[in-house]
Protein backbone atom coordinates (compact mmCIF):
# COMPACT_ATOMS: atom_id res chain seq x y z
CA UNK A 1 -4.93 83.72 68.93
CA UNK A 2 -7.57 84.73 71.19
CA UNK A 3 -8.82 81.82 73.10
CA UNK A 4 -7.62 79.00 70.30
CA UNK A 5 -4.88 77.45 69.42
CA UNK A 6 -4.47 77.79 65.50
CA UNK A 7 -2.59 74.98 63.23
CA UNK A 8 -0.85 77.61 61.41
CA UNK A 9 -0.50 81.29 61.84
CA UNK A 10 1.25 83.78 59.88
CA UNK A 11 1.44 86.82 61.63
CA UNK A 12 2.73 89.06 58.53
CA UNK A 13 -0.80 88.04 56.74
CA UNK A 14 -2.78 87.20 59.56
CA UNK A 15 -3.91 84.17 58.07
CA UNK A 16 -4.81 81.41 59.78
CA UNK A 17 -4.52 77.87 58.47
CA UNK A 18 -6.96 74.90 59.39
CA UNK A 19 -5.92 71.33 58.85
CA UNK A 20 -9.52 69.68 59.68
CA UNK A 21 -9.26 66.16 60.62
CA UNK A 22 -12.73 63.43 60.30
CA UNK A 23 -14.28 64.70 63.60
CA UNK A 24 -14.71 68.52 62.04
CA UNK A 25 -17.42 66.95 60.39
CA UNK A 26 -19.72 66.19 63.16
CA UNK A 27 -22.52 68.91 63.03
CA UNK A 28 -21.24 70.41 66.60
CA UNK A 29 -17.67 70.73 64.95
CA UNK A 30 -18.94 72.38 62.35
CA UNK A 31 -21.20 75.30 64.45
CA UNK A 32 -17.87 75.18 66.83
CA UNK A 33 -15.86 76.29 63.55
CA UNK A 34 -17.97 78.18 61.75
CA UNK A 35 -18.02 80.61 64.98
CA UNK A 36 -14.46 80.41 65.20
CA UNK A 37 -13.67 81.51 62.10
CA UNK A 38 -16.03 84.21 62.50
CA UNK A 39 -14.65 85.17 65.78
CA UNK A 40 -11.17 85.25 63.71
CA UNK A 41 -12.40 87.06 60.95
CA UNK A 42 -14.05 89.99 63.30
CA UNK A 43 -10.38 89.76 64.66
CA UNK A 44 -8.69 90.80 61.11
CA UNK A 45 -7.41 87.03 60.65
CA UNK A 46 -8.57 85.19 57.53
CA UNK A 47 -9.35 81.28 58.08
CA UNK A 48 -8.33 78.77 55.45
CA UNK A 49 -9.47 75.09 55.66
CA UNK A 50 -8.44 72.16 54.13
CA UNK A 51 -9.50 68.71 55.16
CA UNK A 52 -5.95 66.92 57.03
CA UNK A 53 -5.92 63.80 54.54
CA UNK A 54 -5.43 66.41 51.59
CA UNK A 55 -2.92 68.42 53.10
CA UNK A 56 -1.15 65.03 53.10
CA UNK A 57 -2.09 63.48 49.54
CA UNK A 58 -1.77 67.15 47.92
CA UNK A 59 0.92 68.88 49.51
CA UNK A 60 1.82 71.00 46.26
CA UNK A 61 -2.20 71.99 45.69
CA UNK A 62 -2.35 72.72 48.93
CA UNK A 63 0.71 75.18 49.33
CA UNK A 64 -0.39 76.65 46.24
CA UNK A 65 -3.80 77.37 47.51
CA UNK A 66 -2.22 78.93 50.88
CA UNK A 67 0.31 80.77 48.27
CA UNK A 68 -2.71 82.25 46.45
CA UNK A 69 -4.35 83.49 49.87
CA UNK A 70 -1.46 84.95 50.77
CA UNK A 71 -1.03 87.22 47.45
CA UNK A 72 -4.29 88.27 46.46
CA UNK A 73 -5.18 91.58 47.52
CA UNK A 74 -7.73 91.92 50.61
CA UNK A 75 -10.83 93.67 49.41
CA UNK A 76 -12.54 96.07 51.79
CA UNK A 77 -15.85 95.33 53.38
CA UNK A 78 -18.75 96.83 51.04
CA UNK A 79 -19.06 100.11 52.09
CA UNK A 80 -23.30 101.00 52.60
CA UNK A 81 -24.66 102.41 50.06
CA UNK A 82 -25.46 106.29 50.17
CA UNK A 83 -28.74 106.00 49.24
CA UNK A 84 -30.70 108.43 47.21
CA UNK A 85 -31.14 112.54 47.30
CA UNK A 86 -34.54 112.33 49.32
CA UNK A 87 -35.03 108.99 50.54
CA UNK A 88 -36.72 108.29 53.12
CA UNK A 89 -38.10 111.81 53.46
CA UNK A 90 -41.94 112.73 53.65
CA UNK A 91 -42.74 114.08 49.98
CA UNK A 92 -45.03 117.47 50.88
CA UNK A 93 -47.33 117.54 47.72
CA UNK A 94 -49.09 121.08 48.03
């Protein structure tokens, strides 16, 4: 996707799945994936992490977590808010 190479991908969703070993610790790993994922998300993909050693000692948690992101509806970015009548505008007191 883009320039990386995902764990997981499902297309139909466009989410992303993230099996983090150890070294995503380190605090370069972490500003490497925090930009990554944002980099995803500005692409329309959600990004879900789970640390490797639970994806192996929780299989069922973790499918049911990636189940969940799969089914819950995708709420639209906050739309600004309108503001109010007048805002912003000189007030001309005669």
């Amino acid at each position: 996707m883009d320039r990386y190479i995902l764990d997981f991908y499902c297309a139909e969703h466009r989410l992303a799945v993230e099996a983090d070993g150890g070294q995503h610790g380190d605090s370069k790993a972490v500003t490497y994936d925090v930009e990554r994922t944002d980099r995803l998300n500005n692409l329309g993909v959600r990004v879900v992490r789970f640390p490797d050693d639970e994806v192996l000692k929780f299989p069922d948690e973790v499918a049911e977590a990636i189940y969940r992101h799969l089914t819950e509806p995708i709420l639209p970015s906050p739309q600004p808010s309108p503001g109010v009548p007048g805002e912003g505008e000189e007030m001309g007191i005669a």
